[in-house]
C-alpha atoms as a PDB file:
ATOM      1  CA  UNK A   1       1.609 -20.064 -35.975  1.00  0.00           C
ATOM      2  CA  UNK A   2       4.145 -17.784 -35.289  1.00  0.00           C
ATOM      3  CA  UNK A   3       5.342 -16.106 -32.420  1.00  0.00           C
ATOM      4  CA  UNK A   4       3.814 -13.387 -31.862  1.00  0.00           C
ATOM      5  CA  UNK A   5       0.430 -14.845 -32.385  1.00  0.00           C
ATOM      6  CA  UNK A   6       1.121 -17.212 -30.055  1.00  0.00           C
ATOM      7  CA  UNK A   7       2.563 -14.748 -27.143  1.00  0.00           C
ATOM      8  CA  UNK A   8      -0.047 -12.981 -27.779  1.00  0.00           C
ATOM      9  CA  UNK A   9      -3.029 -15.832 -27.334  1.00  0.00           C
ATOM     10  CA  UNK A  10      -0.961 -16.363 -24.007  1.00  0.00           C
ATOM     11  CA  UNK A  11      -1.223 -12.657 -22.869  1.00  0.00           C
ATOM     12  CA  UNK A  12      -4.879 -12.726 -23.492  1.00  0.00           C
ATOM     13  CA  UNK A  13      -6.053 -15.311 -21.918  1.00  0.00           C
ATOM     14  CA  UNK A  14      -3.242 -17.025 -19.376  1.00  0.00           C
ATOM     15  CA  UNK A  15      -1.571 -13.760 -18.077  1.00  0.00           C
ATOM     16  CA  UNK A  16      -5.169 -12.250 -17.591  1.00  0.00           C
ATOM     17  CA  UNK A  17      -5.948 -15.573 -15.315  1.00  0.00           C
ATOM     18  CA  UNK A  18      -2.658 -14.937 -14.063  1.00  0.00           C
ATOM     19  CA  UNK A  19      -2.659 -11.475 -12.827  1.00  0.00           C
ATOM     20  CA  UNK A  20      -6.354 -11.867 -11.583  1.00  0.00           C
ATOM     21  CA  UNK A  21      -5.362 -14.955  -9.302  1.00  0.00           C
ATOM     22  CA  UNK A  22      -3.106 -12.601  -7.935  1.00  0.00           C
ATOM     23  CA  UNK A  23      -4.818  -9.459  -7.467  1.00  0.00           C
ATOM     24  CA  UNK A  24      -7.411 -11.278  -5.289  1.00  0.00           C
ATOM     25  CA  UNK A  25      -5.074 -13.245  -3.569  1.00  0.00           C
ATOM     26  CA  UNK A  26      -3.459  -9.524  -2.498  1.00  0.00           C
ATOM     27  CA  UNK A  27      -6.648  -8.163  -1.414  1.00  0.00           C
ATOM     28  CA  UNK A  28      -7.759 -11.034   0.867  1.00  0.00           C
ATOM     29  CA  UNK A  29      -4.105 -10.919   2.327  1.00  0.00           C
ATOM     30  CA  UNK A  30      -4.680  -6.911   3.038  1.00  0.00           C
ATOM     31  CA  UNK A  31      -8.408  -7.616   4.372  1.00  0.00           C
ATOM     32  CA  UNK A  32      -7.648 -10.670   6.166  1.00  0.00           C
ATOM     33  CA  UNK A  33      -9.314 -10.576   9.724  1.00  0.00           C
ATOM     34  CA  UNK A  34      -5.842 -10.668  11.629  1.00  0.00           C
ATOM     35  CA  UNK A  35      -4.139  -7.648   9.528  1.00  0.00           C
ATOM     36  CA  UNK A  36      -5.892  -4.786  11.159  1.00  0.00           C
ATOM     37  CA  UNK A  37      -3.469  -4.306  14.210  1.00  0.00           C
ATOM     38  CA  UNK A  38      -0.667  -3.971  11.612  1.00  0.00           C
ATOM     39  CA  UNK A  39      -2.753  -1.695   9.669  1.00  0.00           C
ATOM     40  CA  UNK A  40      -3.752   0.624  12.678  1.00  0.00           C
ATOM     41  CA  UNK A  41      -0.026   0.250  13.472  1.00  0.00           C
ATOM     42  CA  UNK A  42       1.389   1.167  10.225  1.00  0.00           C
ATOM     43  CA  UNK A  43      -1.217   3.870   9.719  1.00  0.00           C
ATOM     44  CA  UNK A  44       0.022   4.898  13.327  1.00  0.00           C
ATOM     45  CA  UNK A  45       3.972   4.992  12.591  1.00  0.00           C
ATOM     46  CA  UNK A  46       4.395   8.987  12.332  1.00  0.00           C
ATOM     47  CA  UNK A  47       2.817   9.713  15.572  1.00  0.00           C
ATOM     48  CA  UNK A  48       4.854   7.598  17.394  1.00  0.00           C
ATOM     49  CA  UNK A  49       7.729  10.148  18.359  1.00  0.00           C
ATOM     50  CA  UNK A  50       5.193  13.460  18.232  1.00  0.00           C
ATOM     51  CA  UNK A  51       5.858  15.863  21.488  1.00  0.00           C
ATOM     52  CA  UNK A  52       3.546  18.198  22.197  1.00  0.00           C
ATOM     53  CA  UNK A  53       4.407  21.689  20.713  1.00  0.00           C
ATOM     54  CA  UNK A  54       6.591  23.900  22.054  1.00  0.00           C
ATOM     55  CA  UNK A  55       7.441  27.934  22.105  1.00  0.00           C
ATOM     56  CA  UNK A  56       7.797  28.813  18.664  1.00  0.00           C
ATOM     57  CA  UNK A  57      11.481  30.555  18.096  1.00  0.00           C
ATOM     58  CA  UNK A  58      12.096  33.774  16.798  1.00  0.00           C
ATOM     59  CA  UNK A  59      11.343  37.275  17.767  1.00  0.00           C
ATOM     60  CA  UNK A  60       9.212  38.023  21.080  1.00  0.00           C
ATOM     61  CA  UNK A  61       5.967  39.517  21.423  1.00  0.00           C
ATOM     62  CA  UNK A  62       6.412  41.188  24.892  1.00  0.00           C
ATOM     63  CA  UNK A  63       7.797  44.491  23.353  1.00  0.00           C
END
């Protein structure tokens, strides 16, 4: 057998078991019950220094 044949029985079948292991193990740790504070919090992050608006600058309007 030579190499490539056998890198390439591993890639089929080992990495595939591999890589699906893994994907599923990511999605329960980004669904897990305790995550969605983090979530809200992370999903939150670019309002946390908003202000309300203010005048706009440039020319007036009272003319």
């Amino acid at each position: 057998m030579d190499l490539y044949t056998l890198l390439r029985e591993m890639a089929d079948s080992w990495a595939l078991l591999a890589l699906t292991v893994f994907f599923v193990g990511a999605a329960l740790w980004a669904f897990r019950p305790g995550s969605k504070v983090i979530h809200q919090d992370a999903a939150n992050v670019i309002f946390k220094h908003d202000k309300k608006p203010g005048p706009v600058p440039g020319p007036s309007k009272e003319a």
